[in-house]
Protein backbone atom coordinates (compact mmCIF):
# COMPACT_ATOMS: atom_id res chain seq x y z
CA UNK A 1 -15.17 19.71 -2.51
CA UNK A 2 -15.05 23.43 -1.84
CA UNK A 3 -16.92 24.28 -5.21
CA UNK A 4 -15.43 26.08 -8.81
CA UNK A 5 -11.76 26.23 -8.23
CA UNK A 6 -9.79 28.24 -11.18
CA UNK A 7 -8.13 24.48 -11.96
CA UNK A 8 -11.43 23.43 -12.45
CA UNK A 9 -12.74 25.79 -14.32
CA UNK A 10 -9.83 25.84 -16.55
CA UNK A 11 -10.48 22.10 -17.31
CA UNK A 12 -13.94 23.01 -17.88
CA UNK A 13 -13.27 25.47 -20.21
CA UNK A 14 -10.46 23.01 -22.50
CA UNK A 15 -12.92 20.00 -22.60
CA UNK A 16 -15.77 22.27 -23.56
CA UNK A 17 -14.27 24.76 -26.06
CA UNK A 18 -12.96 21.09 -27.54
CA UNK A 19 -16.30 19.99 -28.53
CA UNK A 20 -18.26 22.89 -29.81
CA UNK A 21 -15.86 25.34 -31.23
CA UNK A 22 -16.39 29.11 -29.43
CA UNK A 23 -14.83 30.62 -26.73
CA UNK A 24 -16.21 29.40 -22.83
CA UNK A 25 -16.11 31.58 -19.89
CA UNK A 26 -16.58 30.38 -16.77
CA UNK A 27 -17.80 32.20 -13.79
CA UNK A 28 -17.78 31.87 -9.79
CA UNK A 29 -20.83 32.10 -7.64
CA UNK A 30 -19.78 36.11 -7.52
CA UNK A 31 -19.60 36.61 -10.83
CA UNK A 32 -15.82 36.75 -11.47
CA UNK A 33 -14.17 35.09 -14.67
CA UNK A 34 -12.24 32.79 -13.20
CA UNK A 35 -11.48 29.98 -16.67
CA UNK A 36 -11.74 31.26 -20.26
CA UNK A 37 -10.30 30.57 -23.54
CA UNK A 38 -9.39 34.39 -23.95
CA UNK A 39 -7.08 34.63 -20.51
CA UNK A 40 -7.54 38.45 -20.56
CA UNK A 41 -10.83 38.17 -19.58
CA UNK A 42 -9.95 36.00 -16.39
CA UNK A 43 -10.54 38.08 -13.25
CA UNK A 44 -13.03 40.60 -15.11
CA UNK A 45 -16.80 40.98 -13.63
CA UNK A 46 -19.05 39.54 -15.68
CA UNK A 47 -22.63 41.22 -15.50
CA UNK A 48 -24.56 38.88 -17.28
CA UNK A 49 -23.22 35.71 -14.92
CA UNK A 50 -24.83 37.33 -11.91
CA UNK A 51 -28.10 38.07 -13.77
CA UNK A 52 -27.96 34.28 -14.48
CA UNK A 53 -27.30 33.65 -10.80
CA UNK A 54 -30.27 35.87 -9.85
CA UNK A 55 -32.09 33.82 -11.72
CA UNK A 56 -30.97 30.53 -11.29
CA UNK A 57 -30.93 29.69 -14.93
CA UNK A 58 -30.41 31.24 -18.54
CA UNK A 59 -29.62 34.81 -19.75
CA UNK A 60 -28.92 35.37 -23.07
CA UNK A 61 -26.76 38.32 -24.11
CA UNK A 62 -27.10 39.94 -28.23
CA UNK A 63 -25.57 42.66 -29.42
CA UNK A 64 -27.66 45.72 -27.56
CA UNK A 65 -27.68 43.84 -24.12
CA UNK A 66 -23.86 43.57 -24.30
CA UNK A 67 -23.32 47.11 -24.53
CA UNK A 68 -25.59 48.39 -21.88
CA UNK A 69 -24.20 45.68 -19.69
CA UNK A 70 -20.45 45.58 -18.08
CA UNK A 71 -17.82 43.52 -18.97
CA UNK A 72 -19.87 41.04 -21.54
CA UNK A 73 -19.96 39.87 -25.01
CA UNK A 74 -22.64 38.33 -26.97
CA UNK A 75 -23.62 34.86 -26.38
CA UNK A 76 -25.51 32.65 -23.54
CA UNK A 77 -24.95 32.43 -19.94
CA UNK A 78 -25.85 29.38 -17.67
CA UNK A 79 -25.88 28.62 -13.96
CA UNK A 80 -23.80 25.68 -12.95
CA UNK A 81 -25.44 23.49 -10.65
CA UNK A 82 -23.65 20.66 -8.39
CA UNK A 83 -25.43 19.39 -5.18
CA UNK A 84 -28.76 21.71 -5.44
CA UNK A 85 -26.47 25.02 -4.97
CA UNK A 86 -25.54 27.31 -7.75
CA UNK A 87 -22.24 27.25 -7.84
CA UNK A 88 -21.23 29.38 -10.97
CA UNK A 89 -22.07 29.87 -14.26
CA UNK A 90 -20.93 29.00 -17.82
CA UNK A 91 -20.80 31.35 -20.55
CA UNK A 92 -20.48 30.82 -24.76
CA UNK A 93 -19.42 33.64 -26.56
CA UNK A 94 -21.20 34.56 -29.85
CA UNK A 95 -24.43 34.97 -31.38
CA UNK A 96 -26.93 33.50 -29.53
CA UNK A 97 -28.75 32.26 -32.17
CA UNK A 98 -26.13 29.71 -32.79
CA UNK A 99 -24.38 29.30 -29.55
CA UNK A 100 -27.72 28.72 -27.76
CA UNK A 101 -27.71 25.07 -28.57
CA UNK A 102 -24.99 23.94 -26.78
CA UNK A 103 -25.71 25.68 -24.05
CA UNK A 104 -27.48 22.58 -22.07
CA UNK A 105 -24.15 20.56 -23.03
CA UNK A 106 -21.91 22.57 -22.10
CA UNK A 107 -23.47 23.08 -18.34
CA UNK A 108 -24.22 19.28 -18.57
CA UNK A 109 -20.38 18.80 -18.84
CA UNK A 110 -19.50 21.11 -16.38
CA UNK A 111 -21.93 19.63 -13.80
CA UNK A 112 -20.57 15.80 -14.73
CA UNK A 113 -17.20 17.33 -14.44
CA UNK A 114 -17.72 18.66 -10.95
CA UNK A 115 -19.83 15.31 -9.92
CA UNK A 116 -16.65 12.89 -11.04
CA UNK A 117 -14.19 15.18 -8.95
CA UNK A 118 -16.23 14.95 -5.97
CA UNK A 119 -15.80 11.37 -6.40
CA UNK A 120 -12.50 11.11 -6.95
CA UNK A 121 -12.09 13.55 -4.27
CA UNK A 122 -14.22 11.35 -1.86
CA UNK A 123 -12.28 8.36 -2.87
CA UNK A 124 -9.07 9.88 -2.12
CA UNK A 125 -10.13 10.99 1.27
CA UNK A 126 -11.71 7.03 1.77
CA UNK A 127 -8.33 5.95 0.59
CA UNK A 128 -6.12 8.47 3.11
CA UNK A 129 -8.73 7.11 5.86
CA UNK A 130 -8.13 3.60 5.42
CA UNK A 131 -4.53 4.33 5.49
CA UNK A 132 -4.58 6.47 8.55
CA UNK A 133 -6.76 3.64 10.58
CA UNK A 134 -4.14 0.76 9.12
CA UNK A 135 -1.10 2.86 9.95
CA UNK A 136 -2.40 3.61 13.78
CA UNK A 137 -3.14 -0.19 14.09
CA UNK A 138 0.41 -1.08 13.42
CA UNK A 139 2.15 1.75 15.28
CA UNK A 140 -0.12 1.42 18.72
CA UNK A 141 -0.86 -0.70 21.86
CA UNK A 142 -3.96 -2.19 23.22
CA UNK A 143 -4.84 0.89 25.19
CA UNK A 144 -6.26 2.63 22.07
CA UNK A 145 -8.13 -0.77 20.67
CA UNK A 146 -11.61 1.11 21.21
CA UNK A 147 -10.64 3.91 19.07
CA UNK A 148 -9.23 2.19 16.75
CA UNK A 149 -12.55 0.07 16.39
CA UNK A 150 -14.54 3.18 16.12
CA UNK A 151 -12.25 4.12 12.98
CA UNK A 152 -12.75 0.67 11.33
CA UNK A 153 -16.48 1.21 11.76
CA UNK A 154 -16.03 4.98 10.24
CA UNK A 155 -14.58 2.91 6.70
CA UNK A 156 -16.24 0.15 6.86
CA UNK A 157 -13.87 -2.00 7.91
CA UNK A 158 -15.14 -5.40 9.86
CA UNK A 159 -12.83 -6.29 12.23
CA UNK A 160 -14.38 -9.49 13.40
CA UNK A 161 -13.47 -11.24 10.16
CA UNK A 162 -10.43 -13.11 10.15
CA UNK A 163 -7.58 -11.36 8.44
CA UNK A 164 -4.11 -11.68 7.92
CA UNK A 165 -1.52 -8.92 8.41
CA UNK A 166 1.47 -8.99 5.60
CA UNK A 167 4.70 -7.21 5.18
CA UNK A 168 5.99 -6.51 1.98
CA UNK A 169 10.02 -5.04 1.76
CA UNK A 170 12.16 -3.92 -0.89
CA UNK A 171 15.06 -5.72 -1.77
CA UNK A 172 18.37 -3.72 -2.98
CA UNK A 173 16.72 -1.00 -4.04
CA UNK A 174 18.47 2.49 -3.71
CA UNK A 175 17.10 5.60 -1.60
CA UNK A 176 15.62 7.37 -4.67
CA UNK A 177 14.02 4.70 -6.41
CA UNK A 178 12.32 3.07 -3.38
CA UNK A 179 9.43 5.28 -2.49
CA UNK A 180 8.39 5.39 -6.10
CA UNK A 181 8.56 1.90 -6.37
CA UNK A 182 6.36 1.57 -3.41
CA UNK A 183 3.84 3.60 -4.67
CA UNK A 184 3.82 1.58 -7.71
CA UNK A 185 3.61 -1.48 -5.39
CA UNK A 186 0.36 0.09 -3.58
CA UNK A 187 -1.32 1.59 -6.72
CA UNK A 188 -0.97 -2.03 -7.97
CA UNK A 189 -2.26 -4.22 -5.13
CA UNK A 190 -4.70 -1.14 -4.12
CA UNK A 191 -8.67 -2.49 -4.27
CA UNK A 192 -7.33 -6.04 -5.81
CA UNK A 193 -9.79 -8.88 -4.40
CA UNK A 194 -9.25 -10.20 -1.19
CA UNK A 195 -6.89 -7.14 0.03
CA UNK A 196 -8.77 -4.78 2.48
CA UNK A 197 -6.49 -2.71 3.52
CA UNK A 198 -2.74 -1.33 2.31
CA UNK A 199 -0.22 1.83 2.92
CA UNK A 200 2.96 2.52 2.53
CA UNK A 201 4.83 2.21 6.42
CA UNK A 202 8.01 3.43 5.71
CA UNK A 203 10.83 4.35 3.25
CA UNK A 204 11.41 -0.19 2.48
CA UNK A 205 8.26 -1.35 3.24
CA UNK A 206 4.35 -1.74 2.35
CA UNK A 207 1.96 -2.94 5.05
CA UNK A 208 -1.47 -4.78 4.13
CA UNK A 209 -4.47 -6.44 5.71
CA UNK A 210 -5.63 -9.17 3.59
CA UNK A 211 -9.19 -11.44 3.47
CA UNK A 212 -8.36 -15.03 5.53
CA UNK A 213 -9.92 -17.40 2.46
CA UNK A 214 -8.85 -20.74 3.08
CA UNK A 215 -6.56 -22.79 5.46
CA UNK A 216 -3.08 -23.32 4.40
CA UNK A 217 -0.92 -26.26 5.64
CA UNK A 218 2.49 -25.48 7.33
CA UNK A 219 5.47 -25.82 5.80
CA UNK A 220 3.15 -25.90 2.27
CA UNK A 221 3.69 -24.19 -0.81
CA UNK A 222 2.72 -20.61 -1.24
CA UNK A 223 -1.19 -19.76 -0.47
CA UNK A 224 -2.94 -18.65 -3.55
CA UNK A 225 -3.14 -15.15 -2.33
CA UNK A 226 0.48 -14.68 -1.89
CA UNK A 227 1.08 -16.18 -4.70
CA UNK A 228 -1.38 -14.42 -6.72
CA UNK A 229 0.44 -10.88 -5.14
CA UNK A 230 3.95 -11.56 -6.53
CA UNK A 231 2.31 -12.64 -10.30
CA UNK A 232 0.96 -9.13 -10.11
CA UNK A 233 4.39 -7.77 -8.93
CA UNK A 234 6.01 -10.13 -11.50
CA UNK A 235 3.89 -8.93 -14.12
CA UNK A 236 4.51 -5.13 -13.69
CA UNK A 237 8.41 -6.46 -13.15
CA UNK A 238 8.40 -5.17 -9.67
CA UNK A 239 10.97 -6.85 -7.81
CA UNK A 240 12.97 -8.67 -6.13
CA UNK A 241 10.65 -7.88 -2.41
CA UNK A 242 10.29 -10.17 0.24
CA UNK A 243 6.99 -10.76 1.90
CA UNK A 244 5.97 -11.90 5.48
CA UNK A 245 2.51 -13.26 5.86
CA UNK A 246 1.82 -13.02 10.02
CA UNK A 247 -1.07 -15.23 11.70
CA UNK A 248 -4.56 -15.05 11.23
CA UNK A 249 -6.63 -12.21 13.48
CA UNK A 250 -9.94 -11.13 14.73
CA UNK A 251 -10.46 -8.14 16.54
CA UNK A 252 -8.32 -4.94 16.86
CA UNK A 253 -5.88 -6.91 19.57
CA UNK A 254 -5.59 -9.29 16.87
CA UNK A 255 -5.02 -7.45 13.81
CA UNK A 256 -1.89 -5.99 15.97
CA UNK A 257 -0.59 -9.48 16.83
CA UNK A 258 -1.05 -10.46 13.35
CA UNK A 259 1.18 -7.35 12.47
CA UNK A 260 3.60 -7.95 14.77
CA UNK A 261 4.18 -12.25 14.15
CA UNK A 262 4.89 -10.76 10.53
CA UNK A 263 7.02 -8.28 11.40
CA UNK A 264 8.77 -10.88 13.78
CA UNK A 265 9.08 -13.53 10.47
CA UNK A 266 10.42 -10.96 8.37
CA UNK A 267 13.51 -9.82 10.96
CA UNK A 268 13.74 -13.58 11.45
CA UNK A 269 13.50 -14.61 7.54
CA UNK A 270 15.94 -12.04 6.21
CA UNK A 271 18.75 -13.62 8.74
CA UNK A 272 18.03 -16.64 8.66
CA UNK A 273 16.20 -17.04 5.27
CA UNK A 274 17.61 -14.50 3.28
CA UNK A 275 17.21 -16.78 -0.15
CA UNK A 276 13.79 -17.11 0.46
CA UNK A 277 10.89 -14.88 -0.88
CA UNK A 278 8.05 -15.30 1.54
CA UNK A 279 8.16 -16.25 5.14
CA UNK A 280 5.35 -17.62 7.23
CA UNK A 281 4.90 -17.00 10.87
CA UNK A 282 3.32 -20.18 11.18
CA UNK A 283 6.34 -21.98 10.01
CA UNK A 284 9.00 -20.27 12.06
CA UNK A 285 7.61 -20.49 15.94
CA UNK A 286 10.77 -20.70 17.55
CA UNK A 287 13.01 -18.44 14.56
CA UNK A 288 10.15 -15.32 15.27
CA UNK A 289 10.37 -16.74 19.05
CA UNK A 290 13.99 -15.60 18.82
CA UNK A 291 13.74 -12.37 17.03
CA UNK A 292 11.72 -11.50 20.50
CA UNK A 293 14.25 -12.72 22.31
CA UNK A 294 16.11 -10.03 25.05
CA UNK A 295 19.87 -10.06 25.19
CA UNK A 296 21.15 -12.21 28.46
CA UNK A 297 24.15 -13.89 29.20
CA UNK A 298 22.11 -16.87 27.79
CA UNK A 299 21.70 -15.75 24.28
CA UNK A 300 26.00 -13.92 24.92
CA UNK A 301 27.00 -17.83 25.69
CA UNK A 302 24.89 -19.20 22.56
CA UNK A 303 26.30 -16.48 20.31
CA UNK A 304 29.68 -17.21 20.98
CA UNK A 305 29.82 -20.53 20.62
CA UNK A 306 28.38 -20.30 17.49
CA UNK A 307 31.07 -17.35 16.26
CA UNK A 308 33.59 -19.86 17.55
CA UNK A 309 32.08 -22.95 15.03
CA UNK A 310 31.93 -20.27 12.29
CA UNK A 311 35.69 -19.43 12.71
CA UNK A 312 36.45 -23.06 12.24
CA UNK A 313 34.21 -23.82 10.17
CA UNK A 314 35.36 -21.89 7.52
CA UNK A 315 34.35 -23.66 4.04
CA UNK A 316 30.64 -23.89 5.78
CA UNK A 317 30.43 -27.04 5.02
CA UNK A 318 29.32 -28.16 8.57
CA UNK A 319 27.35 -25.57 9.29
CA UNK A 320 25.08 -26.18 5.82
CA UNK A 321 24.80 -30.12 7.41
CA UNK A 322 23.37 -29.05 10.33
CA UNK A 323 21.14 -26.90 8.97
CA UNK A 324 19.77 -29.55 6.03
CA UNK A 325 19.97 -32.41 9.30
CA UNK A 326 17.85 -30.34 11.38
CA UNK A 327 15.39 -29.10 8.57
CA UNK A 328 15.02 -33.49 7.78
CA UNK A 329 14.40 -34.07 11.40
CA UNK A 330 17.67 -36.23 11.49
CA UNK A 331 16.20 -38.84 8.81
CA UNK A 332 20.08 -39.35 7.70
CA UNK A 333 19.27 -41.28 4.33
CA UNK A 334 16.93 -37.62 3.05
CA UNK A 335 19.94 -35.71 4.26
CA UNK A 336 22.47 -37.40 2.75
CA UNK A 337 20.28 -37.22 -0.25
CA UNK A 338 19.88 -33.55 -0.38
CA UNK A 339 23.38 -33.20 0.36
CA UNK A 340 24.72 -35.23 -1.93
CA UNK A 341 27.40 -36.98 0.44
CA UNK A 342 27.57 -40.66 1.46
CA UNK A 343 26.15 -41.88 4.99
CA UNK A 344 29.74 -42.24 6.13
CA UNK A 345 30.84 -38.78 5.32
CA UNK A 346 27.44 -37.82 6.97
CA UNK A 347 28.55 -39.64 10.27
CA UNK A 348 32.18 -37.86 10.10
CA UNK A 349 30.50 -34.86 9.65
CA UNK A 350 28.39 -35.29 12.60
CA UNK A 351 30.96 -35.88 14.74
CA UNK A 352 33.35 -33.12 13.30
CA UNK A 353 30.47 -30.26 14.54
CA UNK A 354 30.48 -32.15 18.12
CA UNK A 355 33.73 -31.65 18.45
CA UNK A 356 33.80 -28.18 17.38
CA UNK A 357 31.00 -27.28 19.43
CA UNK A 358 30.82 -29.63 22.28
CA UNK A 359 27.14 -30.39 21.53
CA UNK A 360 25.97 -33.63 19.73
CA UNK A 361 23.10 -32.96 17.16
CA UNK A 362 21.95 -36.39 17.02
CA UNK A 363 20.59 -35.61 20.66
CA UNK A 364 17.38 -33.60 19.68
CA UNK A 365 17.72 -31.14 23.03
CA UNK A 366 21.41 -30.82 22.26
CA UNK A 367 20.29 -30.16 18.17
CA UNK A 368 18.05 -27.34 19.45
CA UNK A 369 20.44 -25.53 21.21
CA UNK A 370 23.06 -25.26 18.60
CA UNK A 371 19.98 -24.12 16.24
CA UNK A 372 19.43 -21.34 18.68
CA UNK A 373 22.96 -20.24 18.95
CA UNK A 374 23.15 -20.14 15.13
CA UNK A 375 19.36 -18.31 14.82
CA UNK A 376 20.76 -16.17 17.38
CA UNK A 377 24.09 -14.86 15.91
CA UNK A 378 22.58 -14.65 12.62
CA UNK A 379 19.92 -12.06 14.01
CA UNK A 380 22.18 -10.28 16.03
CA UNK A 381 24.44 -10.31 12.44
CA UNK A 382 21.35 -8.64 10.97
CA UNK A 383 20.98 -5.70 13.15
C-alpha cells in the first residue's frame, strides 16, 4: 500500500468526525491537508502537522500558537503511524482542552483503518495471484511446467496433492448478464472448503481446482463436492450452468490434463448430453475420446451415415432405442422397460435401424460404430 491516499483520508475523516463530533483534518507525510470535514481547507499547508512530524508525536495548537503559526486552527495534532513509518498526521479542531481526549482514538482509528486496507489490499493481490498462476496452467504446455511450479510455490499452492480440475459454463444467459453472473459465481464459491483455486476463463465460463476427498464410483451419483457447489448456486438462484468435473491430478503436467479431460467432457456433454447438468470425464472415455478426434475420411463416412439414419428417422424414435439399448448394455428386458415398448416392438425396432444403417447393434463391434457415427455428428452439430 503506497501510504495516505486522499480516498483514504477522506474515509478517515467520515468514520472519525462520526464518533466524536468536531471537525478532522488529515495530513500527508509533507504536511498538506489532503481529507477534512471543511473541504476548503484540503490542499492548504498545515504548520502544526509538520511540527508533529518533527516530532513524531503530539502538538497541541490554542489560541496564541494558531496565530503565530500558518494555516492552523486550534486543536491537537497527531502523527499517524502504520508499519513503524510516519505516514501523516491527524488533526481535531477546537479547544484543546476538550478535543485532547480523543486524540489517541482518533489516530488509533486511523492506524486500524490503514492496517485493514493493507489487508484487504494484500488479499486482493493473493487473490489476482492465484488467478494469474490458475489461468497460465490452463492456457500453457508442458514446456513452462517449472515455472509454473515456482508460481504455485509463490501462493502456496501444493501441487503434489491430488486435485481435480472443473469447468463450470453458463447456460442461456445473454452477453450482458453473463460476466456479472460469473463474478457472482466466483465471489460465491471463492475460499469455500475444499476449492483451492478459481477464476473467471472467459466471457461463459469459470475454471476451478478443487481438493480430491474421496473416491467416487463411475457412472455414480453426483460426488458430494459437486453436489455441494450447485446447492450453493441453487441457493443464491444462480442457474441453469453446466459443470465438467475432469480426472484426478498431481503435478503441474497433471493439473493440465485434468483441465483438459474436463474441457474434453464438457464439448462432449453439451452434444451429446445436453439434458444433463454435470459430466464426468471418467464416465465418458470414448465420448471425450471423440471430442479429440481429427477430421478423416473415417469420421466423413461415420458422419454421414448417421445424417442419412437421422433423415429417415425422422420421429427419433430409433435413434432414442439405440441410445437407451446401448446405455443397458443390450439387456433387452431393462430396455424395453425404460422404454416402455414390448420385447417384440423392441426386436422390430432393432431390425428397422439395421436396415437403415446397414449395421446390426446386437453385434457389440457393429453397436460401437454406429455410437461413434452418432457421437460424431452430434459434435460436429455442436461446433
Amino acid at each position: 500500500m503506497k501510504g495516505l491516499t486522499k480516498k483514504i483520508a477522506m474515509e478517515i475523516v467520515r468514520r472519525t468526525m462520526q464518533v466524536i463530533g468536531y471537525n478532522v483534518n488529515v495530513m500527508d507525510q509533507y504536511g498538506r491537508i489532503i481529507g477534512s470535514g471543511d473541504p476548503k481547507r484540503v490542499g492548504q499547508s498545515h504548520e502544526g502537522a509538520l511540527l508533529a512530524i518533527k516530532r513524531r508525536g503530539r502538538f497541541e495548537i490554542d489560541e496564541e500558537s494558531a496565530a503565530r503559526l500558518q494555516g492552523v486552527l486550534p486543536g491537537t495534532n497527531l502523527v499517524i503511524e502504520f508499519q513503524d513509518e510516519v505516514v501523516g498526521v491527524i488533526g481535531i479542531t477546537g479547544d484543546p482542552k476538550e478535543v485532547t481526549k480523543y486524540g489517541e482514538l482518533v489516530k488509533m482509528t486511523a492506524e486500524m483503518y490503514l492496517e485493514q486496507m493493507k489487508l484487504l489490499e494484500q488479499a486482493q493481490w493473493d487473490k489476482r495471484m492465484k488467478e494469474n498462476f490458475l489461468l497460465s496452467v490452463v492456457s500453457s504446455d508442458e514446456s513452462q511446467a517449472a515455472s509454473l511450479r515456482h508460481q504455485a510455490q509463490q501462493i502456496g499452492f501444493k501441487v503434489d496433492l491430488p486435485h481435480v480440475a472443473c469447468i463450470m459454463e453458463l447456460v442461456d444467459h445473454s452477453e450482458d448478464e453473463a460476466m456479472t453472473t460469473l463474478k457472482r459465481v466466483a465471489d460465491l464459491l471463492e475460499g469455500r472448503p475444499a476449492i483451492s483455486l478459481i477464476a473467471i476463463r472467459n466471457s461463459q465460463q469459470v475454471v476451478l481446482i478443487k481438493e480430491k476427498l474421496h473416491e467416487r464410483m463411475p457412472h455414480s451419483d453426483i460426488c458430494e463436492g459437486i453436489h455441494q457447489i450447485r446447492r450453493w448456486l441453487d441457493t443464491k438462484e444462480i442457474s441453469p450452468m453446466r459443470i465438467a468435473v475432469g480426472q484426478s491430478f498431481t503435478g503441474i503436467q497433471g493439473m493440465m490434463t485434468s483441465f483438459q479431460s474436463a474441457e474434453d467432457a464438457m464439448r462432449a456433454g453439451r452434444a451429446i448430453y445436453p439434458e444433463e447438468p454435470v459430466y464426468y470425464a471418467s464416465d465418458m472415455p470414448m465420448e471425450t475420446f471423440m471430442a479429440r478426434m481429427d477430421p478423416s475420411w473415417m469420421t466423413e463416412e461415420l458422419m454421414q451415415r448417421w445424417e442419412l439414419f437421422v433423415e429417415e428417422d425422422r420421429s427419433g424414435e430409433l435413434r432414442q432405442t439405440l441410445e437407451v439399448y446401448y446405455m443397458e448394455n443390450g439387456e433387452q428386458r431393462r430396455i424395453a422397460e425404460k422404454l416402455m415398448i414390448h420385447r417384440n416392438t423392441l426386436r422390430y425396432r432393432l431390425q428397422r435401424i439395421t436396415e437403415l444403417t446397414g449395421k446390426d447393434p446386437r453385434h457389440y463391434q457393429e453397436l460401437f460404430l454406429l455410437m461413434s457415427a452418432r457421437w460424431l455428428y452430434l459434435l460436429n452439430q455442436s461446433r
